[in-house]
C-alpha atoms as a PDB file:
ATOM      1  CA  UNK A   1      27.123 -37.983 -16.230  1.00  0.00           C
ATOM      2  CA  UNK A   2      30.359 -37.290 -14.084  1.00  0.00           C
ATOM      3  CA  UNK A   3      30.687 -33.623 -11.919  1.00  0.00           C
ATOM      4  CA  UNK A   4      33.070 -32.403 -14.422  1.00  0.00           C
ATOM      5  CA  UNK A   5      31.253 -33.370 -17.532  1.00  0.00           C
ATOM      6  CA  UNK A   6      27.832 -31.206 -16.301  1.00  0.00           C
ATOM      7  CA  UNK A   7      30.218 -28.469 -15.126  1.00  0.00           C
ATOM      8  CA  UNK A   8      31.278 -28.444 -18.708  1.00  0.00           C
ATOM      9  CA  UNK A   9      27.679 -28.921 -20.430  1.00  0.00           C
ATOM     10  CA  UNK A  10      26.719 -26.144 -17.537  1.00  0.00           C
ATOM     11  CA  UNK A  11      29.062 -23.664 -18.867  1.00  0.00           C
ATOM     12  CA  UNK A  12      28.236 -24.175 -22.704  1.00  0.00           C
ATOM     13  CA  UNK A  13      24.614 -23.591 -22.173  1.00  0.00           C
ATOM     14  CA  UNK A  14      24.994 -20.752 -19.930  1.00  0.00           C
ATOM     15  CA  UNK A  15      27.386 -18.947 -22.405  1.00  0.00           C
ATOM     16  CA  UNK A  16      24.742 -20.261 -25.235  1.00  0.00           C
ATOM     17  CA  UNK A  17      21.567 -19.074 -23.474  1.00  0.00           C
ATOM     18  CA  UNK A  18      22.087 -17.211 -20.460  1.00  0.00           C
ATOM     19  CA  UNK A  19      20.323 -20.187 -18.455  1.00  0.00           C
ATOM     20  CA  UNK A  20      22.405 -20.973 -15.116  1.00  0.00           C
ATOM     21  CA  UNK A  21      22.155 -24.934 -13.988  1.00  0.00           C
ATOM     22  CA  UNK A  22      22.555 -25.442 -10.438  1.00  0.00           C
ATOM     23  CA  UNK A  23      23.709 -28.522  -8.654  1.00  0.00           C
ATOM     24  CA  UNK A  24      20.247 -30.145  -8.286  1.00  0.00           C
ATOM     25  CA  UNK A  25      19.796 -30.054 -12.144  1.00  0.00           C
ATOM     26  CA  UNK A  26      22.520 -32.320 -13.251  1.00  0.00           C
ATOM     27  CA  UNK A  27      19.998 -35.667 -13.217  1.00  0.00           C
ATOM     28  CA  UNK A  28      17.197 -33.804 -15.202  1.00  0.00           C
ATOM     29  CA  UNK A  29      19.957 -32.579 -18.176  1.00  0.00           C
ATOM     30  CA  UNK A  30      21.303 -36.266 -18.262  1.00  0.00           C
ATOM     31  CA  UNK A  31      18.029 -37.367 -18.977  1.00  0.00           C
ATOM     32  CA  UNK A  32      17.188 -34.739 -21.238  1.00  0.00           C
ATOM     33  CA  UNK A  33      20.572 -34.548 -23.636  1.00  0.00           C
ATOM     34  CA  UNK A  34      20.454 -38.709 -22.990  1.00  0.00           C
ATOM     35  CA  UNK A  35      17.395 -38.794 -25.338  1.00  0.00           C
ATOM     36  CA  UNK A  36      18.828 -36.741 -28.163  1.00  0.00           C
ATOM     37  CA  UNK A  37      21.726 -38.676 -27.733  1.00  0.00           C
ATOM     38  CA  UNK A  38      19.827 -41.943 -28.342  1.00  0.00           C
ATOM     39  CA  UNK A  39      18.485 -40.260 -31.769  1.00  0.00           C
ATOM     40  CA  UNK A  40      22.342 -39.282 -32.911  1.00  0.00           C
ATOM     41  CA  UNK A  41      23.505 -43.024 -31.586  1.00  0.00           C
ATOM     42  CA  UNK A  42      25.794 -41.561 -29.608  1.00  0.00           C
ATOM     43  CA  UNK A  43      26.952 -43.337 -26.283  1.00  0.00           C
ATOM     44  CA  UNK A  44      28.569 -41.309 -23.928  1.00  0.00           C
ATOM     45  CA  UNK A  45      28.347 -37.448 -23.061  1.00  0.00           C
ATOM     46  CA  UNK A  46      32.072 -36.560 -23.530  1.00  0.00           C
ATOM     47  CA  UNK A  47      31.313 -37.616 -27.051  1.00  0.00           C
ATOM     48  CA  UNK A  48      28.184 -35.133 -27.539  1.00  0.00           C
ATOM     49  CA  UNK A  49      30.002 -32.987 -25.919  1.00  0.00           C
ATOM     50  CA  UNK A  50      33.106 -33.230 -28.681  1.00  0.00           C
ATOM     51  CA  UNK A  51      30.197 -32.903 -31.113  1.00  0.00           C
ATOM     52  CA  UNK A  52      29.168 -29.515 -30.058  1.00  0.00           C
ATOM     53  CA  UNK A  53      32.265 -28.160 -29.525  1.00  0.00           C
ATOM     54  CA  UNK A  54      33.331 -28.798 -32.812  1.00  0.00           C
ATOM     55  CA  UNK A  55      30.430 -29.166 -34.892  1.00  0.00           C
ATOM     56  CA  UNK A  56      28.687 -26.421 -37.186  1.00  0.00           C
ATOM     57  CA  UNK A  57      26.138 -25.162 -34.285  1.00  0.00           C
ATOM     58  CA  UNK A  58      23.189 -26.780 -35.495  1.00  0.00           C
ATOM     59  CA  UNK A  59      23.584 -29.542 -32.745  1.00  0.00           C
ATOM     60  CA  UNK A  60      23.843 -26.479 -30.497  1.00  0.00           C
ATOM     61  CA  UNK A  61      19.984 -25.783 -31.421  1.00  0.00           C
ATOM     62  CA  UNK A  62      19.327 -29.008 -30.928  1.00  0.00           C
ATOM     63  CA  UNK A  63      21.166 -29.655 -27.644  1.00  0.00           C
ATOM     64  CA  UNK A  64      19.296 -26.151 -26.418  1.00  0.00           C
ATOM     65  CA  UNK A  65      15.609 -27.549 -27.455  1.00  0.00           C
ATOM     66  CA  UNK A  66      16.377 -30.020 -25.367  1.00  0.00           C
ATOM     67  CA  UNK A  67      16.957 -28.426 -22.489  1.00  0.00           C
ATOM     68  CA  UNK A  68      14.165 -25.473 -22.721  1.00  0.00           C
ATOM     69  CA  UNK A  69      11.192 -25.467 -20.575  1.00  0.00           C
ATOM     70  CA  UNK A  70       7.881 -24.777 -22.663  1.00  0.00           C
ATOM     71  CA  UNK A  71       5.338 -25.799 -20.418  1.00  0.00           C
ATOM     72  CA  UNK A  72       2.544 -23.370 -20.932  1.00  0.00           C
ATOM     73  CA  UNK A  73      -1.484 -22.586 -20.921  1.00  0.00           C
ATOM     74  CA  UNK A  74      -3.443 -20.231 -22.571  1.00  0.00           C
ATOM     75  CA  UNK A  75      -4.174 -16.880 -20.096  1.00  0.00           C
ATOM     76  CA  UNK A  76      -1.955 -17.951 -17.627  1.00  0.00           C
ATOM     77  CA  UNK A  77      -1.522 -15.852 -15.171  1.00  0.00           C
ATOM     78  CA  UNK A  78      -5.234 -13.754 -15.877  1.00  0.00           C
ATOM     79  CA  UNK A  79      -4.858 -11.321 -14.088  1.00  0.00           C
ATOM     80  CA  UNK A  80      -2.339 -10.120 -16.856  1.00  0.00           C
ATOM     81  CA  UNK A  81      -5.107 -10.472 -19.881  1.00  0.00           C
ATOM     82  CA  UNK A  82      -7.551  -8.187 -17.448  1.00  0.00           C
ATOM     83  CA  UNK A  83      -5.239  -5.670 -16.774  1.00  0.00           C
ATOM     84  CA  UNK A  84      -4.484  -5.539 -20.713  1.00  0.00           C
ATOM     85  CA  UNK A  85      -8.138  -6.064 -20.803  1.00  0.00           C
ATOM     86  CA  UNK A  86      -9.828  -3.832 -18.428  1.00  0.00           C
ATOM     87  CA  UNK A  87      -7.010  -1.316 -18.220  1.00  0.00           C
ATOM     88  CA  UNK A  88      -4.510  -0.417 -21.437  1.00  0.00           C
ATOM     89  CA  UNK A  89      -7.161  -1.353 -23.983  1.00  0.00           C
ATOM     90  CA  UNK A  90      -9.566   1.273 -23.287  1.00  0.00           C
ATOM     91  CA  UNK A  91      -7.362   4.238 -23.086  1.00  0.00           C
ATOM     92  CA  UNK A  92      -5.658   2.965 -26.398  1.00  0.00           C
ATOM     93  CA  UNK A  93      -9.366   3.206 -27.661  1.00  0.00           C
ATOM     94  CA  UNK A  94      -9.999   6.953 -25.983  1.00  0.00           C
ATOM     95  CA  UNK A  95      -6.420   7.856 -27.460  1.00  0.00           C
ATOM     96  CA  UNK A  96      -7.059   6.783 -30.760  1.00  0.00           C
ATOM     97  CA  UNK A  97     -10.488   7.820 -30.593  1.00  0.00           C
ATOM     98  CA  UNK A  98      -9.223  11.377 -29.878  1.00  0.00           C
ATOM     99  CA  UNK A  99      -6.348  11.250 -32.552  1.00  0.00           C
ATOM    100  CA  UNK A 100      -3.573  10.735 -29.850  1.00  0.00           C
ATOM    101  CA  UNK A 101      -2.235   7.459 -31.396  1.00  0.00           C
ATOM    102  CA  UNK A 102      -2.338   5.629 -34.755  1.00  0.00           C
ATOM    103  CA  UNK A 103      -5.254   2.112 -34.169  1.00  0.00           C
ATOM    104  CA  UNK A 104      -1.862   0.075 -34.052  1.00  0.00           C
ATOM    105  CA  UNK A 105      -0.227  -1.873 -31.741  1.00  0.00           C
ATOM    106  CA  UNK A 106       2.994  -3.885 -31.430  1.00  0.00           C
ATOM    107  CA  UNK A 107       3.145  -6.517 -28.753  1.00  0.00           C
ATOM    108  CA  UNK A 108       6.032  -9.254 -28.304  1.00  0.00           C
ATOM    109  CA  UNK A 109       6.114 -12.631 -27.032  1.00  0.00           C
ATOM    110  CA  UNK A 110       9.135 -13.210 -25.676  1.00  0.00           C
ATOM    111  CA  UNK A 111       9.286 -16.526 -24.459  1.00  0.00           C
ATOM    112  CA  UNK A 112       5.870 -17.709 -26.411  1.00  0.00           C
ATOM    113  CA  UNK A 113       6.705 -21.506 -25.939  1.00  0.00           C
ATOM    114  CA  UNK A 114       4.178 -23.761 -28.343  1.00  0.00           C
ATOM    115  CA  UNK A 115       2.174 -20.336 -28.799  1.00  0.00           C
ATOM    116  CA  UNK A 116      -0.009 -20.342 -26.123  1.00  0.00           C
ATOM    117  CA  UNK A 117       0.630 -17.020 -24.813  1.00  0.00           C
ATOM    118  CA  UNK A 118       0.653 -15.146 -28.127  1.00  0.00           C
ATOM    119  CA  UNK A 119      -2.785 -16.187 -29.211  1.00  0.00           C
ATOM    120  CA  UNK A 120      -4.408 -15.710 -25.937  1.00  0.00           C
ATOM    121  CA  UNK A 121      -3.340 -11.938 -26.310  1.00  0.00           C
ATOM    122  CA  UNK A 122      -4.329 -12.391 -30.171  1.00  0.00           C
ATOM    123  CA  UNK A 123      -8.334 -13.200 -28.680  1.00  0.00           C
ATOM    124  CA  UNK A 124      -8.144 -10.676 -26.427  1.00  0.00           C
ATOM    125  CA  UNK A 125      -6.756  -7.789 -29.367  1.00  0.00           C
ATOM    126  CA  UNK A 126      -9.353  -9.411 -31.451  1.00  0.00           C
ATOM    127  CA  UNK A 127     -12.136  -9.347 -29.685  1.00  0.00           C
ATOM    128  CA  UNK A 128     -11.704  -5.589 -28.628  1.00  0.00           C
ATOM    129  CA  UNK A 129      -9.626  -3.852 -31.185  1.00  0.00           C
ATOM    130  CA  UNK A 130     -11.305  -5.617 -34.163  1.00  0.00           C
ATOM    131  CA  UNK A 131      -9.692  -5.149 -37.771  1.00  0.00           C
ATOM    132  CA  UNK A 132     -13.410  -3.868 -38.703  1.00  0.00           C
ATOM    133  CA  UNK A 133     -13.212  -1.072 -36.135  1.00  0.00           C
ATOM    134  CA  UNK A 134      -9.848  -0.048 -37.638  1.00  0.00           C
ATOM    135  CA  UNK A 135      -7.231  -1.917 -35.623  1.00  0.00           C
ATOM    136  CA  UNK A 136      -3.781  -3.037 -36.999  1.00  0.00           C
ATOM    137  CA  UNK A 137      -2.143  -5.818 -34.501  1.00  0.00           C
ATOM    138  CA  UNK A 138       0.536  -7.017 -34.841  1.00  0.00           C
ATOM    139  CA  UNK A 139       1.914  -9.895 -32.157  1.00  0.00           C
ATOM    140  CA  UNK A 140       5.431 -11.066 -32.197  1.00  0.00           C
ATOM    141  CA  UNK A 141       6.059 -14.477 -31.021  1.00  0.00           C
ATOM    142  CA  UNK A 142       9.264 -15.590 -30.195  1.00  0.00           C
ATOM    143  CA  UNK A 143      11.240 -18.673 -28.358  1.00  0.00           C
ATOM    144  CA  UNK A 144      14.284 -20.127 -27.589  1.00  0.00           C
ATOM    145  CA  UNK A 145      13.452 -24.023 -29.057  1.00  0.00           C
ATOM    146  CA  UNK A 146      12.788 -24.361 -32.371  1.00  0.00           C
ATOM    147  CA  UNK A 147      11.003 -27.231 -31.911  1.00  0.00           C
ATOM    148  CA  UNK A 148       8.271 -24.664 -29.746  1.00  0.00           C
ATOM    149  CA  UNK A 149       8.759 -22.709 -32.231  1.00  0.00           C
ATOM    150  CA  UNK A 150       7.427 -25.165 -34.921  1.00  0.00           C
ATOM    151  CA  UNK A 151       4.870 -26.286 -33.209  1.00  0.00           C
ATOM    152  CA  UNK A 152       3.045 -22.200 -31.949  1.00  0.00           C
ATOM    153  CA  UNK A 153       3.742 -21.288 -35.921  1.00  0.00           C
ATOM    154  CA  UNK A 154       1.214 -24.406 -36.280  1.00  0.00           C
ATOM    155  CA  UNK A 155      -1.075 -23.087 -33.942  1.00  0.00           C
ATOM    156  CA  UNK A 156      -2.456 -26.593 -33.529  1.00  0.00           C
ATOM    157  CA  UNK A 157      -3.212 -28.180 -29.524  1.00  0.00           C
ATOM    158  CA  UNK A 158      -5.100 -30.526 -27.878  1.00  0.00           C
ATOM    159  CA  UNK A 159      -8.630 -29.826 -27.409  1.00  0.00           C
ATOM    160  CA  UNK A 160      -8.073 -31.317 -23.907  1.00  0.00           C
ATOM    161  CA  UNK A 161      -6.623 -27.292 -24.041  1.00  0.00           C
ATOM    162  CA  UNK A 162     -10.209 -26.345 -24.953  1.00  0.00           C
ATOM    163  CA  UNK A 163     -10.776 -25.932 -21.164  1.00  0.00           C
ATOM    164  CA  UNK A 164      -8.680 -23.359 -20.551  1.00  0.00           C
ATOM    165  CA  UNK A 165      -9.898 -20.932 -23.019  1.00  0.00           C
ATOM    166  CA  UNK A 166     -13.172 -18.263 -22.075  1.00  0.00           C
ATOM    167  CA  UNK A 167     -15.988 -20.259 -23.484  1.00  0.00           C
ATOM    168  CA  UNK A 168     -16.409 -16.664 -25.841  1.00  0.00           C
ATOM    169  CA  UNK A 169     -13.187 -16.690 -27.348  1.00  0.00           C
ATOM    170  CA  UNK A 170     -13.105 -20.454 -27.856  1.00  0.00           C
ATOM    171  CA  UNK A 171     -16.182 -20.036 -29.695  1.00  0.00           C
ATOM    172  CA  UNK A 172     -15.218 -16.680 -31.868  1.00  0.00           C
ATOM    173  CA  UNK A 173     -11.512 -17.745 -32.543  1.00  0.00           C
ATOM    174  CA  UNK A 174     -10.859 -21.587 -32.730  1.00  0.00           C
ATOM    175  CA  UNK A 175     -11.485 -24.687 -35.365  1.00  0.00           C
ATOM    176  CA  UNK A 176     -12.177 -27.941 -33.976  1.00  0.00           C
ATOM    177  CA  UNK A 177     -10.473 -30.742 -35.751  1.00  0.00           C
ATOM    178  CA  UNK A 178     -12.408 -33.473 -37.733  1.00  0.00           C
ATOM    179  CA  UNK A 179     -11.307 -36.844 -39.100  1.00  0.00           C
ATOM    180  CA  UNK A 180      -7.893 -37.099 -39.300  1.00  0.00           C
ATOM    181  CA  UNK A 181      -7.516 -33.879 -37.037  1.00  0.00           C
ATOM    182  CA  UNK A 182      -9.538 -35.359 -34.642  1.00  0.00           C
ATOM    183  CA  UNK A 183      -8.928 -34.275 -30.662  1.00  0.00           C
ATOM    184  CA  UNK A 184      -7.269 -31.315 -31.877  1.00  0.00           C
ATOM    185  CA  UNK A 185      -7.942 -27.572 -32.179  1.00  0.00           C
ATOM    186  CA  UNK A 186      -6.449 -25.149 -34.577  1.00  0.00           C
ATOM    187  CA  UNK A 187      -6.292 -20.726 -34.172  1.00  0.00           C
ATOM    188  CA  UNK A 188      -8.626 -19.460 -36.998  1.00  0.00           C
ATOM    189  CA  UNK A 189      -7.586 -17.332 -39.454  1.00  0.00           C
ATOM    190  CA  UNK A 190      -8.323 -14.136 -37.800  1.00  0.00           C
ATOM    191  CA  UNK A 191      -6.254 -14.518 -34.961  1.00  0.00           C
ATOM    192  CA  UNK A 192      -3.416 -16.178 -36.777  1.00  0.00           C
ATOM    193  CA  UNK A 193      -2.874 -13.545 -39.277  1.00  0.00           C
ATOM    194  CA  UNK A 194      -1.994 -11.634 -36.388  1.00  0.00           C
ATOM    195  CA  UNK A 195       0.657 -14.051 -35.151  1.00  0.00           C
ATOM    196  CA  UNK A 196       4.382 -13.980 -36.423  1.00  0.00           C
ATOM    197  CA  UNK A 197       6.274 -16.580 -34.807  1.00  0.00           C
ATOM    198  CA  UNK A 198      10.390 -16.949 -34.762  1.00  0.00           C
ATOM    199  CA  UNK A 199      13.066 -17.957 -33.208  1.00  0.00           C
ATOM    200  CA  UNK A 200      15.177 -15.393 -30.419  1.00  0.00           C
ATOM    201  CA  UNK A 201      17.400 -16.373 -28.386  1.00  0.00           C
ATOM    202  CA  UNK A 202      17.131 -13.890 -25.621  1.00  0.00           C
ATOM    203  CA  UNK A 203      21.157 -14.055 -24.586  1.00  0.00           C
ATOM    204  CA  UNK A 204      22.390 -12.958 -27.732  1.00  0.00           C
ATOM    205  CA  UNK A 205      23.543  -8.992 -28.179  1.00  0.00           C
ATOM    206  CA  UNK A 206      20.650  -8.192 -30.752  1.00  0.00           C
ATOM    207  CA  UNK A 207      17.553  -9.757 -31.447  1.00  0.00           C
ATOM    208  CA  UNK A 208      16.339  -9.556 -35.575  1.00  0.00           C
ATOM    209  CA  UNK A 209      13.385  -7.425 -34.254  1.00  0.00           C
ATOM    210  CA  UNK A 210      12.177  -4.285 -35.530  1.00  0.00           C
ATOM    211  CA  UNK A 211      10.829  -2.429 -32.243  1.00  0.00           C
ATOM    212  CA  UNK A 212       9.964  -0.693 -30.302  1.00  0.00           C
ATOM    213  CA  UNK A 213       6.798  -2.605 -28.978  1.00  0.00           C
ATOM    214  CA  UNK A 214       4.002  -1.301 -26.661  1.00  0.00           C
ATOM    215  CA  UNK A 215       3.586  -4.414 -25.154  1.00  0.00           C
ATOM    216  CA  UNK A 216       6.030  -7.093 -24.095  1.00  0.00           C
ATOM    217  CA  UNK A 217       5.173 -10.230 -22.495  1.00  0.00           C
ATOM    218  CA  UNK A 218       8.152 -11.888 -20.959  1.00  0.00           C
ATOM    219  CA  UNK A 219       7.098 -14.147 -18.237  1.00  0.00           C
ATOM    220  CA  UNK A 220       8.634 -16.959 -16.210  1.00  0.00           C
ATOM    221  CA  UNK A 221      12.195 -16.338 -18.406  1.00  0.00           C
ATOM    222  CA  UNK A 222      14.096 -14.124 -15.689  1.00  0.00           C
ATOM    223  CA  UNK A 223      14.003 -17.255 -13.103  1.00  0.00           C
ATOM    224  CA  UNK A 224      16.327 -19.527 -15.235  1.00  0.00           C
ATOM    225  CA  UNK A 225      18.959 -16.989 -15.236  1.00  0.00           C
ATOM    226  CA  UNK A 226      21.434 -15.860 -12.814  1.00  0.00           C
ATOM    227  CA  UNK A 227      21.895 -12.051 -11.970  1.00  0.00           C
ATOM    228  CA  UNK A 228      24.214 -11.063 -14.586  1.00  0.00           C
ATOM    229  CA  UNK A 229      22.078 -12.852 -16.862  1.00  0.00           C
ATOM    230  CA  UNK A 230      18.702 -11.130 -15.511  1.00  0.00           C
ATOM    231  CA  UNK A 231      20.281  -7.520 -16.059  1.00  0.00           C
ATOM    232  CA  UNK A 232      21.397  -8.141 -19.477  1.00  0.00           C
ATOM    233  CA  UNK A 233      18.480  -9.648 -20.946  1.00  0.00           C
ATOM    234  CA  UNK A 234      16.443  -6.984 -18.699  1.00  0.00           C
ATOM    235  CA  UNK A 235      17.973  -3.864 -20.689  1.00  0.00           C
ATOM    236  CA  UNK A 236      18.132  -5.238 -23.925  1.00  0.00           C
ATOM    237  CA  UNK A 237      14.222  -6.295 -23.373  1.00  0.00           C
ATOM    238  CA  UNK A 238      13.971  -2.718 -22.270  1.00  0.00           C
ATOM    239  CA  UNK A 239      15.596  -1.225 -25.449  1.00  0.00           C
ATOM    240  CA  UNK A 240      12.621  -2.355 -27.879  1.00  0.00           C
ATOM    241  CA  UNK A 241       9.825  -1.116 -25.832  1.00  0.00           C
ATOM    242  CA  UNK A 242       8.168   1.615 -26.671  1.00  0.00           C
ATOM    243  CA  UNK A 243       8.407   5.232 -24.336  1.00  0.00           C
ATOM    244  CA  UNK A 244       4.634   4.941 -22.981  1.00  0.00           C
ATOM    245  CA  UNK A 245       4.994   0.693 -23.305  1.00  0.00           C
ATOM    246  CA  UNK A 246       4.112  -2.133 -20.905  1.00  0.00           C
ATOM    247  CA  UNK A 247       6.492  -4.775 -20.023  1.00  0.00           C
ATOM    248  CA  UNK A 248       4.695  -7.848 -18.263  1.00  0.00           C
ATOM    249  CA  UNK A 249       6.538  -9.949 -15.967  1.00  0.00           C
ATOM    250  CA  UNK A 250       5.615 -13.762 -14.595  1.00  0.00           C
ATOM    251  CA  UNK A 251       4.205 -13.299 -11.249  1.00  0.00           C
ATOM    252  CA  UNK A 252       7.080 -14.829  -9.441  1.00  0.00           C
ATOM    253  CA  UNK A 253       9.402 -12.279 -10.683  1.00  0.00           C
ATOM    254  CA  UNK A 254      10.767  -8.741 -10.251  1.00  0.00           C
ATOM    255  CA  UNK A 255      13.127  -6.258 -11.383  1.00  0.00           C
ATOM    256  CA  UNK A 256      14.278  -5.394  -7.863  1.00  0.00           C
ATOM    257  CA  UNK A 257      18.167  -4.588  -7.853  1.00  0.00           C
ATOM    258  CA  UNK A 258      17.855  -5.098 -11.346  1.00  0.00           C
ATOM    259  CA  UNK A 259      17.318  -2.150 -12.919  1.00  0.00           C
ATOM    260  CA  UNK A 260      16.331   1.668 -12.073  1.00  0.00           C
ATOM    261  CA  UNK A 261      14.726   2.741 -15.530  1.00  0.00           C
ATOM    262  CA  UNK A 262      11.296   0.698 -14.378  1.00  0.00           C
ATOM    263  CA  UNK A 263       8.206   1.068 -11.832  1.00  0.00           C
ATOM    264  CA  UNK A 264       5.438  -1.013 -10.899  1.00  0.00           C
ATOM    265  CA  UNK A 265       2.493  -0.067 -12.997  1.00  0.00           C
ATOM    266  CA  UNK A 266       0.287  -3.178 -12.091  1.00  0.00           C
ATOM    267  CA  UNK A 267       0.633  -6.834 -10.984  1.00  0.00           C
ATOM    268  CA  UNK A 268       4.007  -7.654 -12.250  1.00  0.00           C
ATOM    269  CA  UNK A 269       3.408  -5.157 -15.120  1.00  0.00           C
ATOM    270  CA  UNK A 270       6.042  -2.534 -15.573  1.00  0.00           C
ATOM    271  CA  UNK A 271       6.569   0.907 -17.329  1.00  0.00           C
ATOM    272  CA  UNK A 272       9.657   3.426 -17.647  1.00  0.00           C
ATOM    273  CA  UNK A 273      10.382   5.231 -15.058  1.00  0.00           C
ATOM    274  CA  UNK A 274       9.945   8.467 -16.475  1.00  0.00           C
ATOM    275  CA  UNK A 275       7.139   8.152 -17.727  1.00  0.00           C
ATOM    276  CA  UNK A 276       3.459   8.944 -16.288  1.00  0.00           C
ATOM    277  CA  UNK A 277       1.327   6.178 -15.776  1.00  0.00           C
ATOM    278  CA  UNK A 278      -2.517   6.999 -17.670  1.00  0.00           C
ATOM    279  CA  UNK A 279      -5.613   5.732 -15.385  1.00  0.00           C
ATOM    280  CA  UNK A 280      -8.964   5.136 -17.154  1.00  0.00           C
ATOM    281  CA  UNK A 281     -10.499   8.059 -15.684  1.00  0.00           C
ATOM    282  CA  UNK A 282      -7.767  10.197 -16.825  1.00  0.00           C
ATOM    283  CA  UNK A 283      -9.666   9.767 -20.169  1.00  0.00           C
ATOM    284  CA  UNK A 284     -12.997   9.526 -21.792  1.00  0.00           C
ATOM    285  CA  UNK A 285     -13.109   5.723 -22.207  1.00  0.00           C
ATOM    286  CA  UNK A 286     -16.033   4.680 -24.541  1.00  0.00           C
ATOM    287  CA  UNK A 287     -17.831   1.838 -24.022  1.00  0.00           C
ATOM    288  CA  UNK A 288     -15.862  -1.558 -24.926  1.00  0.00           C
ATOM    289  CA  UNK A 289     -17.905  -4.444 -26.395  1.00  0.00           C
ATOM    290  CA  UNK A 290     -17.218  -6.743 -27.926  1.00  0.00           C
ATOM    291  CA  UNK A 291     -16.908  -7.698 -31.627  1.00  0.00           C
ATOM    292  CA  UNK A 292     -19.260 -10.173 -33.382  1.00  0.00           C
ATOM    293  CA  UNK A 293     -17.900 -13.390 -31.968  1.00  0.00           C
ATOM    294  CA  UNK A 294     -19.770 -15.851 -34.400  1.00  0.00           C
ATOM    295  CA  UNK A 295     -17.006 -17.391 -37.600  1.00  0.00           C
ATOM    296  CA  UNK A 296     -18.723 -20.138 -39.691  1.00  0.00           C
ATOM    297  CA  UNK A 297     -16.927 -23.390 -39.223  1.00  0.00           C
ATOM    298  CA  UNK A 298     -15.738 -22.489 -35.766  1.00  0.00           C
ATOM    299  CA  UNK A 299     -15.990 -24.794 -32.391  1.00  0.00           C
ATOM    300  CA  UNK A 300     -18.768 -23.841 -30.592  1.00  0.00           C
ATOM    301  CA  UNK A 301     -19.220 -24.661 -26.568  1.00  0.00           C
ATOM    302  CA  UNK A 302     -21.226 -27.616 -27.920  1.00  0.00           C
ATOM    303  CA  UNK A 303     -18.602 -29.050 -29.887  1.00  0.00           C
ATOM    304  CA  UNK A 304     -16.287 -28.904 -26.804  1.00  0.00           C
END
């Protein structure tokens, strides 16, 4: 790959996605576009590039999965499920409790890769705003690469994954795979009827999303785009989440001379500015336990 053929494949995918390419990256997207290129049979990069110029955009898709991160684990970053844990979820149970708010949340998953992200926060809704105690969740999953895509709407991983999973949850909410499904683990049904997974692509003007959302999970997104690119994405993030919501942030990034209409309202977790920020004690919070965790046919520690 020349200098001026990346600067061109550099300037499609930034106007496509948002995601700037420095210098340094030019090796890793020749390798990357190289293999799709090997599928198509096509033998040199000015003539992929000629194909996505003029083609119908679905090469575009393709030529974008190709060059999306969606390396991923389930509760990375914990700190982020305990604070959802330990702090929002029981004053959204005192609110409710004390006919404040409706038992429904909306959280989104912006960048939810193969769907690791959305169905940790689907174990954690589960196991302490249970549909038997009321509860209406709804989680929004969302990514950039259809082929992630694909594969989180599957909600099928390794059970090598098993590991990373509280020993609770992976006991409550997943199916271990037999026979032909063997090595693998599935989400059970409770936790995937939460789950609605689609494809965003966070650069466009509007997103096919009905907000707003209480709870938005965008993490590790920001740091593949450039400023401009940050701001943009930034507000229009900030325009489907709800007045009192929760935007959460990877831990590497911040909205610092990005935007004014945010504070800090835990680690990497932000709010509106004007808006208060509630504190447990600011509220009768009942006791939280948890839900029964036993499902027949489920993986079990044992089965790990």
């Amino acid at each position: 790959m020349t200098e001026t053929e990346f600067d061109r494949f550099k300037t499609l995918i930034y106007e496509e996605a948002g995601i700037h390419l420095g210098p340094g990256k030019k090796d890793l997207l020749a390798g990357r576009l190289t293999r799709r290129m090997r599928e198509l049979g096509i033998r040199t990069f000015r003539e992929y590039y000629h194909r996505l110029l003029h083609g119908d955009g679905t090469e575009r898709v393709h030529c974008l999965n190709a060059v999306s991160t969606n390396e991923t684990h389930f509760f990375r970053e914990p700190k982020h499920f305990e604070f959802l844990r330990d702090d929002l979820i029981p004053i959204w149970m005192s609110r409710a409790d004390a006919g404040l708010m409706p038992r429904r949340l909306r959280i989104w998953s912006a960048a939810c890769a193969t769907g690791e992200e959305p169905y940790s926060l689907a174990m954690v809704a589960a196991d302490r705003l249970p549909a038997s105690s009321g509860w209406d969740v709804e989680i929004q999953a969302t990514d950039l690469s259809t082929t992630a895509v694909e594969r989180a709407r599957a909600a099928v991983w390794s059970i090598a994954k098993a590991d990373e999973i509280p020993p609770e949850y992976l006991r409550a909410y997943m199916l271990r795979g037999t026979g032909r499904q063997q090595g693998k683990m599935k989400a059970g049904p409770e936790i995937r009827s939460m789950v609605r997974v689609g494809r965003v692509n966070l650069n466009d003007e509007t997103y096919p999303l009905a907000g707003p959302f209480d709870v938005i999970f965008c993490r590790n997104v920001l740091i593949y785009f450039d400023i401009d690119s940050k701001v943009r994405v930034l507000q229009r993030l900030l325009n489907y989440l709800a007045p009192d919501g929760h935007l959460f942030l990877g831990q590497v990034e911040s909205v610092h001379g990005l935007t004014d209409r945010l504070r800090a309202a835990g680690p990497t977790v932000y709010v509106l500015a004007d808006q208060s920020i509630p504190h447990a004690s600011e509220v009768d919070a009942p006791q939280v336990t948890r839900a029964d965790g036993r499902r027949d046919g489920m993986a079990t520690g044992d089965d790990r």
